[in-house]
C-alpha atoms as a PDB file:
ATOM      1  CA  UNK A   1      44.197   5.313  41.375  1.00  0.00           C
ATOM      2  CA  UNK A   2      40.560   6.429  40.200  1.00  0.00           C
ATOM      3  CA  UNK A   3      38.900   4.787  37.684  1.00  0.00           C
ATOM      4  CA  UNK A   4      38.214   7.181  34.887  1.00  0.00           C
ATOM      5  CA  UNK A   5      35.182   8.965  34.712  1.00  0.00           C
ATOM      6  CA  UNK A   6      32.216   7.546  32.575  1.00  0.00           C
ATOM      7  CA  UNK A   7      30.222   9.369  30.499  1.00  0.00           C
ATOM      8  CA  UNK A   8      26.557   8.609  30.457  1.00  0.00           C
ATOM      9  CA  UNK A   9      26.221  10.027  27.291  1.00  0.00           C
ATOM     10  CA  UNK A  10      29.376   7.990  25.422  1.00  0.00           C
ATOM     11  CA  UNK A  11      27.087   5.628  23.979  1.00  0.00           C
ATOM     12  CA  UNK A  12      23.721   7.301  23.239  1.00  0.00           C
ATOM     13  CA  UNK A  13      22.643   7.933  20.190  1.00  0.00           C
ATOM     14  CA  UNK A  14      24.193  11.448  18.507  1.00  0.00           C
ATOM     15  CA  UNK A  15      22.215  13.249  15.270  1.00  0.00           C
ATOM     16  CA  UNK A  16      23.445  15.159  13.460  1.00  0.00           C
ATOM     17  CA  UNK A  17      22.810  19.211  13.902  1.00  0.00           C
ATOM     18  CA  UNK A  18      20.270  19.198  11.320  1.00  0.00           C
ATOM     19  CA  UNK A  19      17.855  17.020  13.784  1.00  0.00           C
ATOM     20  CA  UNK A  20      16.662  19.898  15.992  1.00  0.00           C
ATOM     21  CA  UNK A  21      13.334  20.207  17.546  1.00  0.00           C
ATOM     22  CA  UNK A  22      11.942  23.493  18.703  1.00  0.00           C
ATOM     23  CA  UNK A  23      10.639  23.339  22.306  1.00  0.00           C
ATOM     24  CA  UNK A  24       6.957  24.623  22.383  1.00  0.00           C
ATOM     25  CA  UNK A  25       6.600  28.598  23.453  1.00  0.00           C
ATOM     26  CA  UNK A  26       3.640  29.247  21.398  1.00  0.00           C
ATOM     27  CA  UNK A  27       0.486  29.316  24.276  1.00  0.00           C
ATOM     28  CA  UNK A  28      -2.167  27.795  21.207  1.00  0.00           C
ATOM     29  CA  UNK A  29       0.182  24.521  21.653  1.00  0.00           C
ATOM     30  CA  UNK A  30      -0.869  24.513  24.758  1.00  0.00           C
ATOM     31  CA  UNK A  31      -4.396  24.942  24.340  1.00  0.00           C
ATOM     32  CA  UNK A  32      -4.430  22.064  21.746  1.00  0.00           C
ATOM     33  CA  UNK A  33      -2.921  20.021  24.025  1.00  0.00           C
ATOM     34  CA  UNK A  34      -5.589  20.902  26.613  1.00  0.00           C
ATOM     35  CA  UNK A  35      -8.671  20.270  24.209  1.00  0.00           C
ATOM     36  CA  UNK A  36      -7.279  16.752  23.010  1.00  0.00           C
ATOM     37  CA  UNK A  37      -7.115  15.899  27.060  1.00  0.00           C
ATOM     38  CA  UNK A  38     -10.459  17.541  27.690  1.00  0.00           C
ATOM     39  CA  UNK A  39     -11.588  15.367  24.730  1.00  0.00           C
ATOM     40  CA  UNK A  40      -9.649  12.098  26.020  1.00  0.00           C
ATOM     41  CA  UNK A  41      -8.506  11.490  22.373  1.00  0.00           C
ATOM     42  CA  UNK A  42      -5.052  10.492  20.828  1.00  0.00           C
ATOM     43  CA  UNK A  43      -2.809  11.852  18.677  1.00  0.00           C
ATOM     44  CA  UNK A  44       0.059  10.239  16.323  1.00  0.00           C
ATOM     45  CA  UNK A  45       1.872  13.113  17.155  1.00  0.00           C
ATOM     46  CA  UNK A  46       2.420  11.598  21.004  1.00  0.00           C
ATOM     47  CA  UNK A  47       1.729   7.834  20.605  1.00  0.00           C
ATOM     48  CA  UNK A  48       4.736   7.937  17.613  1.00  0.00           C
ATOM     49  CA  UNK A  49       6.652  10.540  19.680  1.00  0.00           C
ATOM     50  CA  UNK A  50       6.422  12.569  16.056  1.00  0.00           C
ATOM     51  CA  UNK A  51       9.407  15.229  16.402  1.00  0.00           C
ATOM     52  CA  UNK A  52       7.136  17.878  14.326  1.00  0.00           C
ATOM     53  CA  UNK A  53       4.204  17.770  17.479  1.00  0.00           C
ATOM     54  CA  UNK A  54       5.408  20.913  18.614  1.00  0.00           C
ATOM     55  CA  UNK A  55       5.185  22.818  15.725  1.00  0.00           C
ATOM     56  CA  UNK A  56       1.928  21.359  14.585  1.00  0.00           C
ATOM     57  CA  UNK A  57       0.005  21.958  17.997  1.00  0.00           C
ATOM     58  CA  UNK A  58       1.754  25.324  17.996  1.00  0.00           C
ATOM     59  CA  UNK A  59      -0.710  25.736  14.816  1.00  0.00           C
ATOM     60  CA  UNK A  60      -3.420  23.889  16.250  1.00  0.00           C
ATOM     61  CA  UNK A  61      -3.367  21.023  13.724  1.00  0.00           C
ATOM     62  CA  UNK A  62      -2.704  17.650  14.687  1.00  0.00           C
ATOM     63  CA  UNK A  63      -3.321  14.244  13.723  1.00  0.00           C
ATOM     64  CA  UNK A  64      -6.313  12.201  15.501  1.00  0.00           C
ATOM     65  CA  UNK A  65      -5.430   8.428  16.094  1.00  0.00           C
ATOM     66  CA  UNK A  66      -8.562   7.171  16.283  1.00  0.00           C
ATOM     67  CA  UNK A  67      -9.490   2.626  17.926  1.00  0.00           C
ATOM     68  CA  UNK A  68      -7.195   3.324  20.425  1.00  0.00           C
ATOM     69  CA  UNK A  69      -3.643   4.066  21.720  1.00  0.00           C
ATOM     70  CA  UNK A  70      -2.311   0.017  21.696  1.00  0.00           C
ATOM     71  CA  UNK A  71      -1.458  -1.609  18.549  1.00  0.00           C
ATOM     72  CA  UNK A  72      -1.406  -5.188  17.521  1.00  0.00           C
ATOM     73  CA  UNK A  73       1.619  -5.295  15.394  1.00  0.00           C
ATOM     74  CA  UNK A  74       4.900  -4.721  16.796  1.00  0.00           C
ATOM     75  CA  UNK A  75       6.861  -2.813  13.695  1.00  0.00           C
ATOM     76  CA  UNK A  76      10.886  -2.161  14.284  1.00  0.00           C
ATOM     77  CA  UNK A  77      10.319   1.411  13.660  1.00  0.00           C
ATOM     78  CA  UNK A  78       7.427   2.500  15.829  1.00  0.00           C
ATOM     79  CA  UNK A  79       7.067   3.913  19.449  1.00  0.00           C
ATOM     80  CA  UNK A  80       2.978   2.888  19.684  1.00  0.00           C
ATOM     81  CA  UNK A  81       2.469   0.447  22.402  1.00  0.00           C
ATOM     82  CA  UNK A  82       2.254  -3.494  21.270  1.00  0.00           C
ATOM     83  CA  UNK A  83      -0.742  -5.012  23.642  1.00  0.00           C
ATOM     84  CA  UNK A  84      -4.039  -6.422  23.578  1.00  0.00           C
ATOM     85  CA  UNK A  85      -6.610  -3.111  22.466  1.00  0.00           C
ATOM     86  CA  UNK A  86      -9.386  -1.781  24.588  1.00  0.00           C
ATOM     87  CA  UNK A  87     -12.785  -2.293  22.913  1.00  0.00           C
ATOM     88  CA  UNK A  88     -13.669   0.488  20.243  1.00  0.00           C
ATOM     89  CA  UNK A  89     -15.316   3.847  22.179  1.00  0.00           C
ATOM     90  CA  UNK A  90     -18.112   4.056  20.672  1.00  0.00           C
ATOM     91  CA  UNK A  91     -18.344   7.658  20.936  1.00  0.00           C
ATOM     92  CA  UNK A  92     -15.168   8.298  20.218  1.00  0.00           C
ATOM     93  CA  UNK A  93     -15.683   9.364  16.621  1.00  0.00           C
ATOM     94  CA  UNK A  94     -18.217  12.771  17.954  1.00  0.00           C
ATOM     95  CA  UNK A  95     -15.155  13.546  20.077  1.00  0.00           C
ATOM     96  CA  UNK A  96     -12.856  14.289  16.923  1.00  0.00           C
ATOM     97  CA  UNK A  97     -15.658  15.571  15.044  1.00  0.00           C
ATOM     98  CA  UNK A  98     -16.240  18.028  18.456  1.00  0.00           C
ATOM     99  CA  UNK A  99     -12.579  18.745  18.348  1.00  0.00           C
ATOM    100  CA  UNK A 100     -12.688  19.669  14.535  1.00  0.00           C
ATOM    101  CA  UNK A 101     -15.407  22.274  15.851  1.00  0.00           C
ATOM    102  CA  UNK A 102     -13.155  23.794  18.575  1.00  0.00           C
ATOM    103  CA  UNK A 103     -10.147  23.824  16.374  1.00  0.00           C
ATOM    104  CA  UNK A 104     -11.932  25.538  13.348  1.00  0.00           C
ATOM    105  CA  UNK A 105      -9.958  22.917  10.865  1.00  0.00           C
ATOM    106  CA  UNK A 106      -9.903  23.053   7.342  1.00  0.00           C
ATOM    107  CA  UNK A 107      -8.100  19.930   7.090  1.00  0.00           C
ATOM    108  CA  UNK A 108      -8.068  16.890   9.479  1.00  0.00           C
ATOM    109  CA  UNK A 109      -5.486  13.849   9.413  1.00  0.00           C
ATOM    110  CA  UNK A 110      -7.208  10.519  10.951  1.00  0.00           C
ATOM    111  CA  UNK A 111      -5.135   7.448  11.323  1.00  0.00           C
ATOM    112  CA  UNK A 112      -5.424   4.182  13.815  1.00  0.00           C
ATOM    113  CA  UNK A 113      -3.610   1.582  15.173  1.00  0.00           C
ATOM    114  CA  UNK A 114      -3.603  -1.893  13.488  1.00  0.00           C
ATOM    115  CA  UNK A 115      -6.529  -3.824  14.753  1.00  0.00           C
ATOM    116  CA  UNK A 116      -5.841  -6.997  13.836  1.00  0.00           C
ATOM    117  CA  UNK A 117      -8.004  -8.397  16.750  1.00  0.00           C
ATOM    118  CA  UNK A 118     -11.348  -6.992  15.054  1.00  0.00           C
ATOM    119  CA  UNK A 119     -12.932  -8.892  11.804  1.00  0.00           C
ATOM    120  CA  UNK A 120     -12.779  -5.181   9.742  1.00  0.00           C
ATOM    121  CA  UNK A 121      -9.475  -4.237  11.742  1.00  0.00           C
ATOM    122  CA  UNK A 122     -11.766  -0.783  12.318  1.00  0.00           C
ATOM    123  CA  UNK A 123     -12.557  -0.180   9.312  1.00  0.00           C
ATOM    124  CA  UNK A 124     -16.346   0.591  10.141  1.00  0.00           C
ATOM    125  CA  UNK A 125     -14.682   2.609  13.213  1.00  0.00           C
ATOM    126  CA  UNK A 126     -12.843   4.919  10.534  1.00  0.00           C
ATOM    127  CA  UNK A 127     -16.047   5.026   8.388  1.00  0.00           C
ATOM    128  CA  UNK A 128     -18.226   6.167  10.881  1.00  0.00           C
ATOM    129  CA  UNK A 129     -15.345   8.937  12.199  1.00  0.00           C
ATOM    130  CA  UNK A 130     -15.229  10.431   8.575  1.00  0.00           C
ATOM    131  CA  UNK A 131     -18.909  10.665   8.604  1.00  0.00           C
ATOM    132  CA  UNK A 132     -18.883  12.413  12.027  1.00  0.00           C
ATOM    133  CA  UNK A 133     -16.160  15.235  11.030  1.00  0.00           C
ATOM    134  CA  UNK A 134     -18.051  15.821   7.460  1.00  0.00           C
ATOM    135  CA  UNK A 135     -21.644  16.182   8.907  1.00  0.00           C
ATOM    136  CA  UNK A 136     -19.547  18.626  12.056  1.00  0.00           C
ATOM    137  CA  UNK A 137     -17.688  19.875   8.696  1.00  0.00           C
ATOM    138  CA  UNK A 138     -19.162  19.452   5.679  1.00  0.00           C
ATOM    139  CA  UNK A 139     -16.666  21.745   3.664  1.00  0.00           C
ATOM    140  CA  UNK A 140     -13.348  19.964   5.629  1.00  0.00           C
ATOM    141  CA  UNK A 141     -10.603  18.347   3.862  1.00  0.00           C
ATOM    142  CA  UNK A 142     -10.474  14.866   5.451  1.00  0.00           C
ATOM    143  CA  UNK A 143      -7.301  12.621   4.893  1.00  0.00           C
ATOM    144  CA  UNK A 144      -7.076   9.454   6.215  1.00  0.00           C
ATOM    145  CA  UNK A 145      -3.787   7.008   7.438  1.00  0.00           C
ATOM    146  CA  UNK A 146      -5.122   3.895   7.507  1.00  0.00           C
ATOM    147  CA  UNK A 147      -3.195   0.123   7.958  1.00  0.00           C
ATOM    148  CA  UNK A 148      -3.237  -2.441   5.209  1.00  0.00           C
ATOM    149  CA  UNK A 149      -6.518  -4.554   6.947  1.00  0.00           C
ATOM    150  CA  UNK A 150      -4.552  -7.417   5.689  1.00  0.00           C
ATOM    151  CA  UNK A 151      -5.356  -7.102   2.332  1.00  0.00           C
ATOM    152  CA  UNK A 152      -9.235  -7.557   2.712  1.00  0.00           C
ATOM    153  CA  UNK A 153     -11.148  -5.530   0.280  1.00  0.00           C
ATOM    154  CA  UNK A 154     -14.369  -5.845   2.073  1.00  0.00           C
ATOM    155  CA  UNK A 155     -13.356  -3.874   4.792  1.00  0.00           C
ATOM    156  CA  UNK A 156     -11.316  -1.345   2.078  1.00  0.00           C
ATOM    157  CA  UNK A 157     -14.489  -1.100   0.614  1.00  0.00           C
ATOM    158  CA  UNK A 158     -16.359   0.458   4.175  1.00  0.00           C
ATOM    159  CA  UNK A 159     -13.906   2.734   4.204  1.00  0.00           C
ATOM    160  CA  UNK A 160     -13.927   4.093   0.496  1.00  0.00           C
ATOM    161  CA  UNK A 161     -17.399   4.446   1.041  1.00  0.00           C
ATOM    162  CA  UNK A 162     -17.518   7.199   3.137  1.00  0.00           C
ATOM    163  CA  UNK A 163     -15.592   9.237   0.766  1.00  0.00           C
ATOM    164  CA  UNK A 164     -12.406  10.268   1.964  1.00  0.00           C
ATOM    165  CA  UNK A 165     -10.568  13.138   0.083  1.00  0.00           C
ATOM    166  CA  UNK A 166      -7.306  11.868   0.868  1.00  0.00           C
ATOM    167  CA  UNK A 167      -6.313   7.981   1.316  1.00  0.00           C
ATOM    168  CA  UNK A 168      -2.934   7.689   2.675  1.00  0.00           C
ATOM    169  CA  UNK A 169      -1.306   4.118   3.284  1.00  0.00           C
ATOM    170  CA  UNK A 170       2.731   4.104   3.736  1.00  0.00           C
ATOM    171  CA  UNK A 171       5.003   1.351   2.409  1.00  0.00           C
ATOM    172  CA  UNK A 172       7.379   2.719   5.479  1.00  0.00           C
ATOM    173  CA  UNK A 173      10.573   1.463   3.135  1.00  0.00           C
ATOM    174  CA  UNK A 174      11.609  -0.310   0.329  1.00  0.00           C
ATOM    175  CA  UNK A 175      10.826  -3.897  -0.244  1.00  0.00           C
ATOM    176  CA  UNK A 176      13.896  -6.004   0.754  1.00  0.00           C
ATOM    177  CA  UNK A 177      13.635  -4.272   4.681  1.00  0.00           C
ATOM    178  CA  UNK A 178      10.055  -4.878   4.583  1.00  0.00           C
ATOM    179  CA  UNK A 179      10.358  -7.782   6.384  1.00  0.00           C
ATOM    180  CA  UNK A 180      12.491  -6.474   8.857  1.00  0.00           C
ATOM    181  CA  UNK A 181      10.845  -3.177   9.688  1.00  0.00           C
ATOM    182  CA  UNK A 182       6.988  -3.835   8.967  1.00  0.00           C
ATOM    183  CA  UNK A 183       5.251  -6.565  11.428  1.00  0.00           C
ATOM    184  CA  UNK A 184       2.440  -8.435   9.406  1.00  0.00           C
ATOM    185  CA  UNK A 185       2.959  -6.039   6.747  1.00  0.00           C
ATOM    186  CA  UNK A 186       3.828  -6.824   3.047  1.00  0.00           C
ATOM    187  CA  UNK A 187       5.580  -3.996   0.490  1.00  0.00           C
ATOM    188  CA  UNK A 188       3.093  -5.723  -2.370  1.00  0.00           C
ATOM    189  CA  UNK A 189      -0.011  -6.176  -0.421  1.00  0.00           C
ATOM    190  CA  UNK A 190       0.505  -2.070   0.279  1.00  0.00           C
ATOM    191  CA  UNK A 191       0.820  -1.092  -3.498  1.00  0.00           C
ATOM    192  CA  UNK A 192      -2.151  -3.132  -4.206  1.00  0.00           C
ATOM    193  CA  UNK A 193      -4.185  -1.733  -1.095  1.00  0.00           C
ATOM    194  CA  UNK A 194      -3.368   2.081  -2.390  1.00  0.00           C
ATOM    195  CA  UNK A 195      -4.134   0.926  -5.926  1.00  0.00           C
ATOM    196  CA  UNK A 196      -7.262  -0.543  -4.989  1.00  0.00           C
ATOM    197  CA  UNK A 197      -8.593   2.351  -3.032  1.00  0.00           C
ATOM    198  CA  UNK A 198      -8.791   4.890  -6.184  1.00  0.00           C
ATOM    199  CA  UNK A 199     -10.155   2.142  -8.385  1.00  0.00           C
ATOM    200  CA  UNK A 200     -12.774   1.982  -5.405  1.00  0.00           C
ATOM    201  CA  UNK A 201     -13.516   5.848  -5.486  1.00  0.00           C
ATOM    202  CA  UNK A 202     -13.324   5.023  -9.817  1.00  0.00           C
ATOM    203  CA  UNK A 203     -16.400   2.406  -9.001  1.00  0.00           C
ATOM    204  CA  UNK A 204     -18.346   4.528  -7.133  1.00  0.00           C
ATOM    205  CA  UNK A 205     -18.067   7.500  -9.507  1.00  0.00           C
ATOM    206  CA  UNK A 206     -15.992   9.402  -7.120  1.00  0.00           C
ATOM    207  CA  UNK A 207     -12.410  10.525  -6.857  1.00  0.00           C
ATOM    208  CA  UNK A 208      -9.303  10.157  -4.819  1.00  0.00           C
ATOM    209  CA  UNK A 209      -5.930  11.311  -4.070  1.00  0.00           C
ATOM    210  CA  UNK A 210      -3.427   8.683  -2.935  1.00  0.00           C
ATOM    211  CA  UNK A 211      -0.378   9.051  -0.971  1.00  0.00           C
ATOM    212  CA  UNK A 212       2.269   7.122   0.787  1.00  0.00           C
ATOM    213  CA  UNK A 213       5.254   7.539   2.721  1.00  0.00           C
ATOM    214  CA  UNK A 214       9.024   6.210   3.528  1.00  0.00           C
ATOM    215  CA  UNK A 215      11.311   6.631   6.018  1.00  0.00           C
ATOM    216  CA  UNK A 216      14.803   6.565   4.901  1.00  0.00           C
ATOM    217  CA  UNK A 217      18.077   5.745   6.938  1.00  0.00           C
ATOM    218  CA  UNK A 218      17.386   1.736   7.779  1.00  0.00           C
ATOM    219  CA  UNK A 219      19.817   1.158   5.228  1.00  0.00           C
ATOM    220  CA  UNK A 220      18.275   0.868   2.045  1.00  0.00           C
ATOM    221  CA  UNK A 221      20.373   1.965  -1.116  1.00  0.00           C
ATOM    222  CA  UNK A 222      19.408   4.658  -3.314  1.00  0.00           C
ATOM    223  CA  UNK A 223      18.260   2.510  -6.005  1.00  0.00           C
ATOM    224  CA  UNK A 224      15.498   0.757  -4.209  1.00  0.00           C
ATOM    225  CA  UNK A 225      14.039   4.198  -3.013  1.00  0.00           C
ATOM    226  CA  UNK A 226      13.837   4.898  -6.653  1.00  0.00           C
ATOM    227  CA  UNK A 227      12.602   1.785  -7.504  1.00  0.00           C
ATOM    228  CA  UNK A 228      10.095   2.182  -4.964  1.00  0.00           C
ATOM    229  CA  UNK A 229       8.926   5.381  -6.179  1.00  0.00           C
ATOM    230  CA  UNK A 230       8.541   3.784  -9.571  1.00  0.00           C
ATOM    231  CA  UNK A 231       6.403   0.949  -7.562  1.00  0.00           C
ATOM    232  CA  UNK A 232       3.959   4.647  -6.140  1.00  0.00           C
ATOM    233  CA  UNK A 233       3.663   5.495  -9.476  1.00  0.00           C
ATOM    234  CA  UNK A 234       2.698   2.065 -11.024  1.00  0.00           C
ATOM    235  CA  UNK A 235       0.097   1.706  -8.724  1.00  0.00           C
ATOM    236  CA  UNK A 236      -1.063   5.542  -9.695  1.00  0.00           C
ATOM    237  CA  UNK A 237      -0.021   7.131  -6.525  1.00  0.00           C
ATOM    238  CA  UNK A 238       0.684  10.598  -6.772  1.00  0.00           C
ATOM    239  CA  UNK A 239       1.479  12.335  -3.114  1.00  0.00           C
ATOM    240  CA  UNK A 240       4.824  11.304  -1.404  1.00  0.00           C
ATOM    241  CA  UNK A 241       6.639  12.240   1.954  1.00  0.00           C
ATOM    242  CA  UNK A 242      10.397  11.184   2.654  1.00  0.00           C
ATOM    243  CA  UNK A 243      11.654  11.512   6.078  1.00  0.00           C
ATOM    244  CA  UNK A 244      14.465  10.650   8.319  1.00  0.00           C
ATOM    245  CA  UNK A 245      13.643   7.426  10.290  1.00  0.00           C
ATOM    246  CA  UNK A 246      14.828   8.281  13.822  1.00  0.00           C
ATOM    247  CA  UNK A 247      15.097   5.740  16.659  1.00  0.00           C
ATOM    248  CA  UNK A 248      12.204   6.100  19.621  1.00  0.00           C
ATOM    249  CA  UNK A 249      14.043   3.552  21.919  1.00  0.00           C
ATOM    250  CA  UNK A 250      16.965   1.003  22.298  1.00  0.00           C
ATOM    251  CA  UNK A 251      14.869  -1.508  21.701  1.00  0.00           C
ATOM    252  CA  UNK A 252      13.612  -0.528  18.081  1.00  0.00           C
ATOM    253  CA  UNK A 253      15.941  -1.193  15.054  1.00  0.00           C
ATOM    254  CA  UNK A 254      18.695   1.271  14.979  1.00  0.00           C
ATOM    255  CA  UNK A 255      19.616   4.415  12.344  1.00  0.00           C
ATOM    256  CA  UNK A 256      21.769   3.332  10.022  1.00  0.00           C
ATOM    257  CA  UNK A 257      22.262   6.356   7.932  1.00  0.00           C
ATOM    258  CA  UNK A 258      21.072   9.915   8.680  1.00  0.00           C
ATOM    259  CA  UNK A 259      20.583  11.454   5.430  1.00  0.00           C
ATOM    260  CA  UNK A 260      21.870  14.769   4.155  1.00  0.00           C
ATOM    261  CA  UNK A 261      19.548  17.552   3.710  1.00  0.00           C
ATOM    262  CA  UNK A 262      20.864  17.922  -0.036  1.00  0.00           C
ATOM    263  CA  UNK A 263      19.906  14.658  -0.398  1.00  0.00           C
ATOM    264  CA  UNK A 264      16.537  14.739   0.821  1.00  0.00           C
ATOM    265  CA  UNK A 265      16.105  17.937  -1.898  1.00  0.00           C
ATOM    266  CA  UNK A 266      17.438  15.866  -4.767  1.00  0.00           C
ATOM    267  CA  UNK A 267      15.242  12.982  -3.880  1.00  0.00           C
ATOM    268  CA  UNK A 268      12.106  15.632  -4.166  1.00  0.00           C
ATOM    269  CA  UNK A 269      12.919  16.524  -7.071  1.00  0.00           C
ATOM    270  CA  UNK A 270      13.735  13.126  -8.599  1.00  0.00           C
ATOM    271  CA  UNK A 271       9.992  11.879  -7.206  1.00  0.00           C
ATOM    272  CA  UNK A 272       8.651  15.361  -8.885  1.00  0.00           C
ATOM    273  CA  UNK A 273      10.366  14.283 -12.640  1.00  0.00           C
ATOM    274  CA  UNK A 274       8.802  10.756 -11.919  1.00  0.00           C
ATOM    275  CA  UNK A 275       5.175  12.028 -11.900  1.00  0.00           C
ATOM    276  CA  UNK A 276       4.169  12.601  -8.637  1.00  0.00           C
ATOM    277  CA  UNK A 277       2.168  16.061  -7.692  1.00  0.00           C
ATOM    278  CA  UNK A 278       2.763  16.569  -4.515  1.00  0.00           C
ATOM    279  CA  UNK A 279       6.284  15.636  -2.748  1.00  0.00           C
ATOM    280  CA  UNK A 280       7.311  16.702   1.272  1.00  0.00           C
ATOM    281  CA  UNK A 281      11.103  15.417   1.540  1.00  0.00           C
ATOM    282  CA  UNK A 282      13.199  16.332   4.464  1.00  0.00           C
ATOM    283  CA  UNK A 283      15.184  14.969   7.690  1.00  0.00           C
ATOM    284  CA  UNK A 284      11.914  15.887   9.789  1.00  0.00           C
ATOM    285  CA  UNK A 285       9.382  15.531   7.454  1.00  0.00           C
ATOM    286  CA  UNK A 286       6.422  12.856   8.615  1.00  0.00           C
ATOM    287  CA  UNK A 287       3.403  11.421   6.895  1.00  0.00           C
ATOM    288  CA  UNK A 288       1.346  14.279   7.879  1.00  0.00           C
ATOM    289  CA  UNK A 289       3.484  17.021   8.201  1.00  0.00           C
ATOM    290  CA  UNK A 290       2.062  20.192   6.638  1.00  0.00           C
ATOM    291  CA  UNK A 291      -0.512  18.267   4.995  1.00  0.00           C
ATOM    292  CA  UNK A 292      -2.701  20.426   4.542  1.00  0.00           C
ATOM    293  CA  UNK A 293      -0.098  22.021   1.742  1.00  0.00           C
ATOM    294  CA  UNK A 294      -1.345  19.211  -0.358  1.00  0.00           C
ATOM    295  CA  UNK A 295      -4.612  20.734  -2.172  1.00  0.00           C
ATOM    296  CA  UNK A 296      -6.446  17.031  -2.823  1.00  0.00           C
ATOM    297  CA  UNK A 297      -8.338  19.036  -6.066  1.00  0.00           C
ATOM    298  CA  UNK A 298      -4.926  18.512  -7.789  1.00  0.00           C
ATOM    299  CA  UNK A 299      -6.149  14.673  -8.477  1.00  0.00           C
ATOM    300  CA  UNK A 300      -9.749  15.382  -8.162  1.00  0.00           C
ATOM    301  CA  UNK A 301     -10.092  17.057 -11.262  1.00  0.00           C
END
């Protein structure tokens, strides 16, 4: 007798038909894909393996991940290599202010891996990348995704300086599965980081907008994602993106829960009735999906 048939899909992960990604067919992805290689820069939307990348380069927006492609944390949730980082390019921050040129932006996303192995953890790095794009750019949006630099306010400070319009920091999820999903990280140390940023801007008689991010589905209950939103708001935070966390590997914590549409629509509107002005909630939605939807003069009035 034959043994049954196996089939080498039984135990993969299935989503459910609201996870769809469109394949790219759109020939100015392809040209954005070209100029970031021609560039030799790095996006989020690969490193992360971001489900949204081909919509975004189909538009010619993406996000630059500036210090490097290798992290030193090693978070549950994220597909960015964990190894020991190649020393800063020091050029590297002309190449996204060149590529800001090419792409005739309006708005520009820059995050980075965690440096943990630098005193700043890149802080001067992002500094000196914000002043590249404005001087390429000086009417350009510029948001920025920056890690916690473990709390120190010295290297906050270098970055604050050179004047971002956006500062966006995500808690990830709420704080009991911080632990668990976050390596290094703490859910307190990330309020107080976002807090501190604005009351830097405050200080140096500036203003600006803060925003933060969860993923939902690691199996947090519905009251700690409201209690975390009441955490944003406490620490003035007033831009918020929910999305479904989905798995990049086997070897990165699993999906617990994959969220209903519906509910991702209630949740916006919940956040909206708690104060904040800006809210992007939905299964696909990422930190800097359509971000340039967000007009930053909301809180810069």
């Amino acid at each position: 007798m034959r043994p049954p048939k196996i089939d080498p899909d039984l135990h993969k992960e299935k989503k459910p038909p609201w996870i769809r990604v469109r394949l790219p067919n759109n020939p100015v992805f392809w040209s954005t894909k070209a100029l970031i290689s021609d560039l030799r820069l790095h996006t989020v939307c690969e490193e992360a393996q971001c489900p949204n990348r081909w919509e975004c380069w189909g538009q010619g927006t993406a996000t630059f991940m500036i210090a490097g492609e290798r992290c030193t944390r090693a978070c549950g949730f994220c597909a960015v290599s964990t190894a020991k980082p190649f020393p800063l390019e020091v050029d590297e921050p002309q190449r996204v202010a060149e590529a800001v040129k090419r792409m005739c932006l309006n708005h520009i996303v820059i995050t980075a891996v965690a440096r943990d192995d630098i005193p700043d953890g890149g802080a001067e790095h992002f500094a000196r990348t914000i002043e590249a794009v404005r001087e390429a750019k000086p009417e350009m949006v510029i948001e920025i995704l920056v890690p916690d630099f473990n709390g120190k306010n010295d290297a906050l400070k270098v970055v604050m300086d050179a004047r971002p319009h956006i500062f966006n920091h995500n808690i990830e999820t709420v704080e009991r599965l911080t632990p668990l999903v976050r390596s290094r990280a703490q859910y307190l140390r990330s309020l107080e980081v976002l807090k501190r940023a604005k009351e830097m801007a405050a200080e140096a008689g500036g203003k600006v907008a803060t925003k933060s991010g969860m993923m939902l589905g690691l199996g947090e209950s519905e009251p700690e994602i409201l209690q975390s939103m009441d955490d944003l708001r406490e620490h003035d935070v007033t831009v918020l993106t929910l999305g479904q966390y989905l798995r990049p590997s086997e070897r990165h914590l699993p999906v617990v829960e994959y969220i209903l549409p519906e509910t991702f629509d209630r949740l916006k509107e919940i956040a909206l009735e708690k104060g904040f002005r800006h809210v992007a909630s939905g299964p696909l939605v990422r930190s800097s999906y359509h971000a340039a939807d967000f007009k930053p003069e909301l809180d810069l009035e």
